[in-house]
N, C-alpha and C. Protein backbone atom coordinates (compact mmCIF):
# COMPACT_ATOMS: atom_id res chain seq x y z
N UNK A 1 143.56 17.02 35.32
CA UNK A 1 143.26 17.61 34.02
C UNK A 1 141.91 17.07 33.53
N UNK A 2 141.41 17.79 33.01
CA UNK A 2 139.79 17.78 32.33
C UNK A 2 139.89 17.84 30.76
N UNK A 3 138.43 17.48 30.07
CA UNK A 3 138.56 18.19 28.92
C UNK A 3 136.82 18.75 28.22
N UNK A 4 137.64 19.15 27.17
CA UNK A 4 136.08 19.74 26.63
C UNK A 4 135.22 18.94 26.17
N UNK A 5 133.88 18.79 26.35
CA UNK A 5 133.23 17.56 26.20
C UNK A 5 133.15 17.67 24.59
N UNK A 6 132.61 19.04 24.21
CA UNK A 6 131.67 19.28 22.74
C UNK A 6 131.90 20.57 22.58
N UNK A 7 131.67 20.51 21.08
CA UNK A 7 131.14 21.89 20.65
C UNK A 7 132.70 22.67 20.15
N UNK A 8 132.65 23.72 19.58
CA UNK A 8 134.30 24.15 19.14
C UNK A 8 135.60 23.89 19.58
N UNK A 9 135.54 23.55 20.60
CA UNK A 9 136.71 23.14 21.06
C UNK A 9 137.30 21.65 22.34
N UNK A 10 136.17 20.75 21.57
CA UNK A 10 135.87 19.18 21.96
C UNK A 10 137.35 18.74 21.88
N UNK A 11 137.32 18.33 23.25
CA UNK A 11 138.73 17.56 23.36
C UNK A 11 140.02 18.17 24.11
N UNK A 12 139.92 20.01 24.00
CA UNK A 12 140.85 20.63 24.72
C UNK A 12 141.27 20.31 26.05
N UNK A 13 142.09 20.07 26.34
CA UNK A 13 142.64 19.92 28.06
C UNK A 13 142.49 20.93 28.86
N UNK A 14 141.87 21.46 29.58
CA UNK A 14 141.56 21.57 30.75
C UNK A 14 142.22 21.88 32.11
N UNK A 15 143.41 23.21 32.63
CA UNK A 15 144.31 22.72 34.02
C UNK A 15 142.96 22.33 34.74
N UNK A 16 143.50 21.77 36.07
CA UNK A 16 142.32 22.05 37.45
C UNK A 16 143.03 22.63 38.11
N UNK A 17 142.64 23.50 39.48
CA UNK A 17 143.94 24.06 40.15
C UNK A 17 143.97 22.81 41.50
N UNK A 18 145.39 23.02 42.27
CA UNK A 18 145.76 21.75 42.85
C UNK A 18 145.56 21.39 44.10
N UNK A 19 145.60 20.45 44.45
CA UNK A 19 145.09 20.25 45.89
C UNK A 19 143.57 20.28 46.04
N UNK A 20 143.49 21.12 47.19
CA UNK A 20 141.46 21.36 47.84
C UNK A 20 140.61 22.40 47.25
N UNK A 21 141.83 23.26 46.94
CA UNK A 21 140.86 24.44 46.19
C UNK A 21 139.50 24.17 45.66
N UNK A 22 139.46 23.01 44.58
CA UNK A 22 137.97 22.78 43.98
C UNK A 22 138.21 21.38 43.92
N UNK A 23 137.01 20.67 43.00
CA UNK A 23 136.08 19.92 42.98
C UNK A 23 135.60 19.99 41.72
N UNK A 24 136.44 19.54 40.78
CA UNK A 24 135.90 19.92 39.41
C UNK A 24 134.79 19.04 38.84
N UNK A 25 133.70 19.70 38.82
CA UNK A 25 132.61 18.51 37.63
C UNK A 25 133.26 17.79 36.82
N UNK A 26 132.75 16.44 36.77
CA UNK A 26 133.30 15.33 35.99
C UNK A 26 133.01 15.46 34.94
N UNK A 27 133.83 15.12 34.09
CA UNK A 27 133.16 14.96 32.13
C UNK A 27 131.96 14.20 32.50
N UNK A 28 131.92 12.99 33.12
CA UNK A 28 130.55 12.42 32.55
C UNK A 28 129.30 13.36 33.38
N UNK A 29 129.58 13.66 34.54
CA UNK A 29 128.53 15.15 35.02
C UNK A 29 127.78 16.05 34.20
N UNK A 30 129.26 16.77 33.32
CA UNK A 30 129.35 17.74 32.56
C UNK A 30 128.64 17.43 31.38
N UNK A 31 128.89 16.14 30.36
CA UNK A 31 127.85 15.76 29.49
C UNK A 31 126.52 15.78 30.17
N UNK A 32 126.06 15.06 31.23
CA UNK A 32 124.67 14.76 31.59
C UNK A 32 123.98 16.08 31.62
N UNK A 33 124.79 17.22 32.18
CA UNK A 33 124.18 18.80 32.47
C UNK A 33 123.67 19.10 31.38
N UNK A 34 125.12 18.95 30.68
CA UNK A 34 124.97 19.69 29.09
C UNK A 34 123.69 19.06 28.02
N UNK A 35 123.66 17.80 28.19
CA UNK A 35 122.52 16.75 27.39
C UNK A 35 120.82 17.52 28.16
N UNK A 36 120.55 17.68 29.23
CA UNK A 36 119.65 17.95 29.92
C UNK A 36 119.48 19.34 29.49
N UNK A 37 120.18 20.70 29.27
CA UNK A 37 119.92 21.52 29.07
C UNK A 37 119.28 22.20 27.56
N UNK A 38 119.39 21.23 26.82
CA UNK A 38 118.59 20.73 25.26
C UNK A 38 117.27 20.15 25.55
N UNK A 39 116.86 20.50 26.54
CA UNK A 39 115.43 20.29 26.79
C UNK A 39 114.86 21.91 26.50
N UNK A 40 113.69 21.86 25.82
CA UNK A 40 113.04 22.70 25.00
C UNK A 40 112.48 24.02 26.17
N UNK A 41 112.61 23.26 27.83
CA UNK A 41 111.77 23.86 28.72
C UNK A 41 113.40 24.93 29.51
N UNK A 42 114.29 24.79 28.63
CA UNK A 42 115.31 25.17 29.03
C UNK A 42 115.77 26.72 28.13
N UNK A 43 116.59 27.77 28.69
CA UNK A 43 117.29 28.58 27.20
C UNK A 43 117.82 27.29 26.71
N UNK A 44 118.11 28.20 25.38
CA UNK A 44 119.28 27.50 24.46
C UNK A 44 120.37 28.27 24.79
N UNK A 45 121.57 26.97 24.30
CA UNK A 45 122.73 27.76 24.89
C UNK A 45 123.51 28.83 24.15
N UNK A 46 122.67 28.26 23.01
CA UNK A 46 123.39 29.39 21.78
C UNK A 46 123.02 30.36 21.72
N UNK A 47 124.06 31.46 21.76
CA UNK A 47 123.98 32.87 22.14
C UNK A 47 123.57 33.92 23.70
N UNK A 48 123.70 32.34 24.45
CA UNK A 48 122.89 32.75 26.01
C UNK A 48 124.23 33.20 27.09
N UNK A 49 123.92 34.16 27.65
CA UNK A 49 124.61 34.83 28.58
C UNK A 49 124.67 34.13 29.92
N UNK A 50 125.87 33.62 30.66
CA UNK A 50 125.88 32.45 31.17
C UNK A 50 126.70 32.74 32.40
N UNK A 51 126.29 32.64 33.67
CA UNK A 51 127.22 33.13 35.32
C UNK A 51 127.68 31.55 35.98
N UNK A 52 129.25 31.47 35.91
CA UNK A 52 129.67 30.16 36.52
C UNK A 52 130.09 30.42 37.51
N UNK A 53 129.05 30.38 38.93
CA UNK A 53 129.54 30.77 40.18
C UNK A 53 130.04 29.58 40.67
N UNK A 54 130.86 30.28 41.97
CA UNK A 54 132.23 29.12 42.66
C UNK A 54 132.59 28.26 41.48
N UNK A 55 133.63 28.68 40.38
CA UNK A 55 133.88 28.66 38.48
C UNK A 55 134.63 27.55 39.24
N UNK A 56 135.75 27.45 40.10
CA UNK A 56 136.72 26.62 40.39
C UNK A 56 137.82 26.56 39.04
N UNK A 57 137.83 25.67 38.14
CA UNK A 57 138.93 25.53 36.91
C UNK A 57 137.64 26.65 35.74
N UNK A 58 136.75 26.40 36.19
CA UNK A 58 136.06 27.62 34.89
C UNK A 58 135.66 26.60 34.04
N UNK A 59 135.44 24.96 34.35
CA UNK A 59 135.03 24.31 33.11
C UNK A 59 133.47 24.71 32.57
N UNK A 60 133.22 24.69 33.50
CA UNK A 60 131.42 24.59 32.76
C UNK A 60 131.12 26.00 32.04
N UNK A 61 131.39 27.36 32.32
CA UNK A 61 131.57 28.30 31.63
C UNK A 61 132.22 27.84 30.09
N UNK A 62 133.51 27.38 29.99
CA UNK A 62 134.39 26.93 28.67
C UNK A 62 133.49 25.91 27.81
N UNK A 63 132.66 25.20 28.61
CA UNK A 63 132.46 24.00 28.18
C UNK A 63 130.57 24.85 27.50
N UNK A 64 130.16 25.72 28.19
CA UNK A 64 129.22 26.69 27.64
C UNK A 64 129.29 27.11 26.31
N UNK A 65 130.78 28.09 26.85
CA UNK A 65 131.49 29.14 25.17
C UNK A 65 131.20 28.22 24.01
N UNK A 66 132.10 26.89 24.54
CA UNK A 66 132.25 26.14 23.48
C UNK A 66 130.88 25.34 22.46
N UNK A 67 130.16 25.32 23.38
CA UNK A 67 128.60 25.27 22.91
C UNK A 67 128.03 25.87 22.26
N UNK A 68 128.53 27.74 22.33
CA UNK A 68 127.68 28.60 21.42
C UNK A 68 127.65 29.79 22.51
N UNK A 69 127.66 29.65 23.73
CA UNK A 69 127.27 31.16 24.55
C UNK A 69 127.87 31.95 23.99
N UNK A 70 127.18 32.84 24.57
CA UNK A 70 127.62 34.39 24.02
C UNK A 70 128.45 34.94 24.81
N UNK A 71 128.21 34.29 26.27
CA UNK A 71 129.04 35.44 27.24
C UNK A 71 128.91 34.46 28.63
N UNK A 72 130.20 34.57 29.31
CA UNK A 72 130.52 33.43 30.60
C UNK A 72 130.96 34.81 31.09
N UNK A 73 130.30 35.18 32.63
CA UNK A 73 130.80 35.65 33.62
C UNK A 73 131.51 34.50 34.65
N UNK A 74 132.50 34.33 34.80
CA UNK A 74 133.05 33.51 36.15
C UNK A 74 133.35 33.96 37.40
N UNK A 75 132.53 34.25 38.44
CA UNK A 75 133.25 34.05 39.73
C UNK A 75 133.68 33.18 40.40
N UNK A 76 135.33 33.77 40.60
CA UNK A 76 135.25 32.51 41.53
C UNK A 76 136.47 33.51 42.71
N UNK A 77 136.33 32.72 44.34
CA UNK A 77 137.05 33.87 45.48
C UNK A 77 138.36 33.64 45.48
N UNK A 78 138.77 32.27 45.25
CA UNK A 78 140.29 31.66 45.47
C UNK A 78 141.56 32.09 43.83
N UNK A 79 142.50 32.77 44.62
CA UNK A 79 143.11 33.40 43.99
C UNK A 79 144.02 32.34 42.74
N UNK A 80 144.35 31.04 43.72
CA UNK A 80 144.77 30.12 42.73
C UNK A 80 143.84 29.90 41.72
N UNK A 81 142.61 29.64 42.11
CA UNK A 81 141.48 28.91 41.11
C UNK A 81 141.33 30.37 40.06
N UNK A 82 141.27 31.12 40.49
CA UNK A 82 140.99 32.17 39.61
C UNK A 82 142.02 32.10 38.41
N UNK A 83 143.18 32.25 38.99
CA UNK A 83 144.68 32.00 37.83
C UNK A 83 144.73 30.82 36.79
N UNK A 84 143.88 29.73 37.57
CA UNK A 84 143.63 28.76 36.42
C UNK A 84 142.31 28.99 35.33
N UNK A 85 141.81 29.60 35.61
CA UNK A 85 140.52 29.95 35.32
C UNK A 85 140.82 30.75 33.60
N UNK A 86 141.77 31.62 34.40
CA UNK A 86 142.23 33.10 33.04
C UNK A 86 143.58 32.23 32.41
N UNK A 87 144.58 30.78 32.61
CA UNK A 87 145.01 30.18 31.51
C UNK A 87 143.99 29.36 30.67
N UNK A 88 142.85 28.82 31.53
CA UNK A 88 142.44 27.58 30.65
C UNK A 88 141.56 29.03 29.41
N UNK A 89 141.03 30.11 29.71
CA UNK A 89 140.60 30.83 28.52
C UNK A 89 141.87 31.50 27.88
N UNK A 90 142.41 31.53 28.29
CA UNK A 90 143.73 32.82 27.80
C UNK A 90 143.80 30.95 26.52
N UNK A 91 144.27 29.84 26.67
CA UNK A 91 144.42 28.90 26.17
C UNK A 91 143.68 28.07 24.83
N UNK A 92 142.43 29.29 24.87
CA UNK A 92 141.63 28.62 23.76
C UNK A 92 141.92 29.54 22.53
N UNK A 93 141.33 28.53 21.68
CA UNK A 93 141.74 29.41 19.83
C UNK A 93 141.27 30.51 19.57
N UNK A 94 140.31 31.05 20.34
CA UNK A 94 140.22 32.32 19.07
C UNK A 94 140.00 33.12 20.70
N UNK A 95 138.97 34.79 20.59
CA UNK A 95 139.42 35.10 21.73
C UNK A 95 137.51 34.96 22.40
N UNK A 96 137.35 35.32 23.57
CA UNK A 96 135.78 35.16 23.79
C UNK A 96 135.28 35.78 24.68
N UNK A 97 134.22 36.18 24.85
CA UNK A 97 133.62 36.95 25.70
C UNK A 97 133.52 36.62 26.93
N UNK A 98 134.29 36.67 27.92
CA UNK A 98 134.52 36.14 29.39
C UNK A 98 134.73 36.90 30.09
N UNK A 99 134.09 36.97 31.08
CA UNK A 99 134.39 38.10 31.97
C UNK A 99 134.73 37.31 33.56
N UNK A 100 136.11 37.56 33.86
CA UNK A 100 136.54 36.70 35.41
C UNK A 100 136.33 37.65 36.59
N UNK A 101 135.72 37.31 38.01
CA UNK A 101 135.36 38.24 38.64
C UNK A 101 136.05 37.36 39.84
N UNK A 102 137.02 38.19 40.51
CA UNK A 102 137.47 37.52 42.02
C UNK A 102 136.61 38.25 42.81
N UNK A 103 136.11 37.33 43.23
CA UNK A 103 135.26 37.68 44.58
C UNK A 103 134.24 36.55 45.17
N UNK A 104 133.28 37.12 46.12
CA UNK A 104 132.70 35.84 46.64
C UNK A 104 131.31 35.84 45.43
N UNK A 105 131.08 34.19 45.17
CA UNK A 105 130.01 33.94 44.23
C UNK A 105 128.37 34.16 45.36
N UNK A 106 128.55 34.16 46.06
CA UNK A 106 127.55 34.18 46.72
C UNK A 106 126.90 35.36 47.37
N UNK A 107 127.61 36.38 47.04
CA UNK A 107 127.75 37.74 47.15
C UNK A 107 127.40 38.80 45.68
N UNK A 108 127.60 37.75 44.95
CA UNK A 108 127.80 38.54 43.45
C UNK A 108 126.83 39.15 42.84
N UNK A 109 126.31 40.26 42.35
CA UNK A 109 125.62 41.01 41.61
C UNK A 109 125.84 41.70 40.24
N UNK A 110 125.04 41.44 39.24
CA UNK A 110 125.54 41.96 37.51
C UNK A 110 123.80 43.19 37.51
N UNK A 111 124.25 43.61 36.62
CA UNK A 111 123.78 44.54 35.78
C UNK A 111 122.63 43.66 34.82
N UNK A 112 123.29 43.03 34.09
CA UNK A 112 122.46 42.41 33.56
C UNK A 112 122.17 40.90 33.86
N UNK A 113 120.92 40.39 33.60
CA UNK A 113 120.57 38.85 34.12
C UNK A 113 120.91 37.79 33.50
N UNK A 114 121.28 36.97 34.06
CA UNK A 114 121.88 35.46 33.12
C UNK A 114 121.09 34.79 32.66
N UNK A 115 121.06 33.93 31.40
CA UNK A 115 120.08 32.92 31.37
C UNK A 115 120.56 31.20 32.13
N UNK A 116 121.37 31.42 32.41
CA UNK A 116 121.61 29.99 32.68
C UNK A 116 122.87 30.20 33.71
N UNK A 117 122.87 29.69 35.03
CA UNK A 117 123.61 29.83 35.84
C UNK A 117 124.13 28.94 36.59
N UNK A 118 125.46 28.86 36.50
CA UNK A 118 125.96 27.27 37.12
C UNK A 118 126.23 27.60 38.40
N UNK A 119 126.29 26.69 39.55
CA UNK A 119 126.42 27.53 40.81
C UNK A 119 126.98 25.76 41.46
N UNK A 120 128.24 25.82 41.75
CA UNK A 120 128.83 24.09 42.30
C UNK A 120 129.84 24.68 43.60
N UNK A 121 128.86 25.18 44.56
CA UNK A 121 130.06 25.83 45.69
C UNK A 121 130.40 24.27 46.55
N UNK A 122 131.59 24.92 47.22
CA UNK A 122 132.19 23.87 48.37
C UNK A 122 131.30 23.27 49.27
N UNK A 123 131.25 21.72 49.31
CA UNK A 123 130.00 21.10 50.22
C UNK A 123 130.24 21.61 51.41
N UNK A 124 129.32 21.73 52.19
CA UNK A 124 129.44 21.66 53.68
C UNK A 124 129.66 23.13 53.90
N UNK A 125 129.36 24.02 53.30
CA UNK A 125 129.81 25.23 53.99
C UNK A 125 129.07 25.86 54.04
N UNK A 126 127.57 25.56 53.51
CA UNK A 126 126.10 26.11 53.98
C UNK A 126 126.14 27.57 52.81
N UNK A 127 126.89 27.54 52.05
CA UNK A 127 127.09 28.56 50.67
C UNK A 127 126.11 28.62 49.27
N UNK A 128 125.13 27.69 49.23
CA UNK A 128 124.42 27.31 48.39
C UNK A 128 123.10 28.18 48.73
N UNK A 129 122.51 28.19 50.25
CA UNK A 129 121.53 28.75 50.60
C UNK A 129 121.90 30.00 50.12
N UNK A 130 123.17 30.64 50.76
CA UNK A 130 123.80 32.43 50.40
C UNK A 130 123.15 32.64 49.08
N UNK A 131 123.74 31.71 48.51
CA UNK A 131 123.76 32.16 46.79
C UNK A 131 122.49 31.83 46.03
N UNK A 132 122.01 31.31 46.57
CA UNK A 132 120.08 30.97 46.04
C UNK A 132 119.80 32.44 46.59
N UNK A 133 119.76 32.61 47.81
CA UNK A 133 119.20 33.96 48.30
C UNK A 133 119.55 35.44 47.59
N UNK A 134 120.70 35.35 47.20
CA UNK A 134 121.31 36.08 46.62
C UNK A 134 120.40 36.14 44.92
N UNK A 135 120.60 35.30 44.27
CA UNK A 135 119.96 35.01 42.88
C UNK A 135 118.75 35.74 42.69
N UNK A 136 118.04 35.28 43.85
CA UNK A 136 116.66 35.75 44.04
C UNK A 136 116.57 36.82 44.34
N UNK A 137 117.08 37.36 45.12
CA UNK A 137 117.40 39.11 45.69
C UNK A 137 117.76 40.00 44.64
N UNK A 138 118.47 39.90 43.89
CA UNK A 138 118.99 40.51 42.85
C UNK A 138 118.17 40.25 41.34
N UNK A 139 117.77 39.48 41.58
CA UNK A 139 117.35 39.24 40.33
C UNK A 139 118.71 39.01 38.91
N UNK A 140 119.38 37.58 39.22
CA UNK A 140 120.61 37.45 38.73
C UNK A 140 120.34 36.35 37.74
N UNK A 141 118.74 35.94 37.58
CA UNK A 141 118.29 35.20 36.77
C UNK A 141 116.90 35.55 35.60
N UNK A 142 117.34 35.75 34.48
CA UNK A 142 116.66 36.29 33.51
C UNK A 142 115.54 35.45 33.46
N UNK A 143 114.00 36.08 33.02
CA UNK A 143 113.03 35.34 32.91
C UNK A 143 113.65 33.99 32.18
N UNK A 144 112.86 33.08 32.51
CA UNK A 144 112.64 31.71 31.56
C UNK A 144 113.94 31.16 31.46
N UNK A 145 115.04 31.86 32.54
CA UNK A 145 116.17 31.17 32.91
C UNK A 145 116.14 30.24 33.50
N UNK A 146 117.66 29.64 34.24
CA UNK A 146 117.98 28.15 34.46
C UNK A 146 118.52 28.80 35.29
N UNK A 147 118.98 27.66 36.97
CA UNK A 147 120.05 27.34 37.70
C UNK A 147 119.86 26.06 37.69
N UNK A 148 121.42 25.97 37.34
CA UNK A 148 121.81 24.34 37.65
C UNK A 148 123.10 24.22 38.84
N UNK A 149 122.13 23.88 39.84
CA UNK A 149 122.86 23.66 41.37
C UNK A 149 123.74 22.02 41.28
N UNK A 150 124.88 22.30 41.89
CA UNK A 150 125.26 21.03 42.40
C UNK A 150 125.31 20.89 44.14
N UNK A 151 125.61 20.28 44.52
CA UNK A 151 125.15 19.72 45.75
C UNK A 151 125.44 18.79 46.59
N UNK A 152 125.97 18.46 47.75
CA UNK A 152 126.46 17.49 48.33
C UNK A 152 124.93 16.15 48.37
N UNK A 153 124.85 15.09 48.18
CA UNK A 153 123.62 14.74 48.14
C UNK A 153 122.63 14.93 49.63
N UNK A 154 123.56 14.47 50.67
CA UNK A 154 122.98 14.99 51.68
C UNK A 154 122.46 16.47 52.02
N UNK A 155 123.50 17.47 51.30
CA UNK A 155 123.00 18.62 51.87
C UNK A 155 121.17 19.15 51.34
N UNK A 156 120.46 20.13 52.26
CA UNK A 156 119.16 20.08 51.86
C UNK A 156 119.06 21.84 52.42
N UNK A 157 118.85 22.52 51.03
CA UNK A 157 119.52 23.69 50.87
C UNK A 157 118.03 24.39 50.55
N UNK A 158 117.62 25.67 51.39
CA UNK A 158 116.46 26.12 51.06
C UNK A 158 116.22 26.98 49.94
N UNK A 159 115.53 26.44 48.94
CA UNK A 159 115.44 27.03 47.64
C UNK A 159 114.39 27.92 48.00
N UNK A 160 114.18 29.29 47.73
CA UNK A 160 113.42 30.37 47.62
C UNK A 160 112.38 30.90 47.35
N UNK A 161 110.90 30.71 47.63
CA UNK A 161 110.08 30.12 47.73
C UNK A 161 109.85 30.34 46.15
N UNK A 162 110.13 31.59 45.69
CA UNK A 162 109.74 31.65 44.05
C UNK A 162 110.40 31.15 42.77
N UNK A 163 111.13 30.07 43.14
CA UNK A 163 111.98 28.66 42.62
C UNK A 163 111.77 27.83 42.76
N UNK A 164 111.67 27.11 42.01
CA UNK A 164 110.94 25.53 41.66
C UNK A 164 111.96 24.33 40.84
N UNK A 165 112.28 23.78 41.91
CA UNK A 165 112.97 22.82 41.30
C UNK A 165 112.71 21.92 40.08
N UNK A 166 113.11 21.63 39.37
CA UNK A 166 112.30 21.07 37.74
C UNK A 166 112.79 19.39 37.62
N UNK A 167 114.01 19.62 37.74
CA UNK A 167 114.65 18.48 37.50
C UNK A 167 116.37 17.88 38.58
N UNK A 168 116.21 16.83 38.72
CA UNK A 168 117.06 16.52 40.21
C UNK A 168 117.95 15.30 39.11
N UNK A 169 119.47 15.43 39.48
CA UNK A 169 120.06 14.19 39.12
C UNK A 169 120.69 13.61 40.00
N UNK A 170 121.58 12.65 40.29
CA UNK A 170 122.07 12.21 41.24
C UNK A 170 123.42 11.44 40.86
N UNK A 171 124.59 11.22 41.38
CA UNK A 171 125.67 10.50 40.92
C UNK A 171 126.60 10.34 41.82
N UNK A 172 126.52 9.46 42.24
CA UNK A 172 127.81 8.95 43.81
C UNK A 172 127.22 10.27 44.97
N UNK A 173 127.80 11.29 45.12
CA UNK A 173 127.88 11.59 46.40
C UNK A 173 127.18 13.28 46.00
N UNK A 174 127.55 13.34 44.30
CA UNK A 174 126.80 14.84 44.04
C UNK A 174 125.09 15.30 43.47
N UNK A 175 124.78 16.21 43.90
CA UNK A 175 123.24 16.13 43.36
C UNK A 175 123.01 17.08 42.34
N UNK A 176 122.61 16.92 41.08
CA UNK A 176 122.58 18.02 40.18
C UNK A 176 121.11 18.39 40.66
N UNK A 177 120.75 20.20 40.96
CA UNK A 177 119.57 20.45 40.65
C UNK A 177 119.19 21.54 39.48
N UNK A 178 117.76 21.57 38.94
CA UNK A 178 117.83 22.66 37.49
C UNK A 178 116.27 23.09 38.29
N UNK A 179 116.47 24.41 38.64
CA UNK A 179 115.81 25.34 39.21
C UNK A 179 115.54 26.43 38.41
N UNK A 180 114.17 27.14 38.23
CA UNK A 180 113.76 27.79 37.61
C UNK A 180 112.81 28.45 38.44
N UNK A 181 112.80 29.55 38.32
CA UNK A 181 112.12 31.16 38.63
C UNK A 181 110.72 31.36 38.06
């Protein structure tokens, strides 16, 4: 179990789904993202339209809403993770603009562009390159948008040549990156 770091609904619990399925970002992760994205060279989160690919429990989307977004698309492929995904929102106080998408995140295409896009797929499965490629192909990132990659620290994932990594964090074994277009 997780919880909400900040913002309307600070403190809520959180399912994770069980076993291997995911890999949920840590609260203290989840603050550091969230603290970093209040950088001026960043959207704001308030009112920003927001894609939580490979969502796993859907925290960082919730943990978005709860910030101020306007709108969390979640993909995520695993049918369990998905089911936890639609209690932990079905679970919050009022109702919100979420949209849950089963399918593969690395595959995924919208209509309209995100400003800020969380993307924390399964290490080791070479899924990070897919979904950078993908981002870029589609154009799944709104001007003067954000991706914030996580990352096995070892893994070394080819970012696209018209992406520029901005800012790198690091913590035991995961690598936060904040990539911009």
């Amino acid at each position: 179990m997780i919880r909400v770091i900040a913002g309307r609904w600070r403190g809520k619990k959180l399912d994770v789904p069980a076993g291997d399925i995911s890999r949920p970002t840590t609260d203290r992760m989840r603050e550091r993202i969230f603290s970093m994205l209040q950088h001026p060279r960043y959207p704001s989160l308030t009112g920003a339209r927001v894609a939580d690919l490979f969502a796993g429990s859907g925290a960082l989307g919730i943990e978005a809403l709860s910030r101020g977004a306007a709108h969390v698309t979640a993909v995520e492929r695993s049918p369990e993770a998905a089911a936890v995904i639609a209690r932990n929102v079905a679970g919050l106080a009022e109702p919100v603009d979420h949209h849950l998408v089963r399918g593969d995140a690395a595959s995924f295409a919208a209509r309209t562009p995100f400003d800020i896009i969380f993307m924390d797929p399964p290490y080791g499965e070479g899924l990070i390159d897919a979904a950078l490629a993908q981002i870029n192909d589609t154009a799944l990132l709104a001007d003067g948008g954000v991706i914030v990659a996580e990352w096995h620290k070892d893994d070394r994932p080819q970012v696209p040549a018209r992406m520029t990594i901005v800012d790198t964090r690091r913590q035991g074994i995961q690598q936060i990156q904040f990539i911009t277009a």
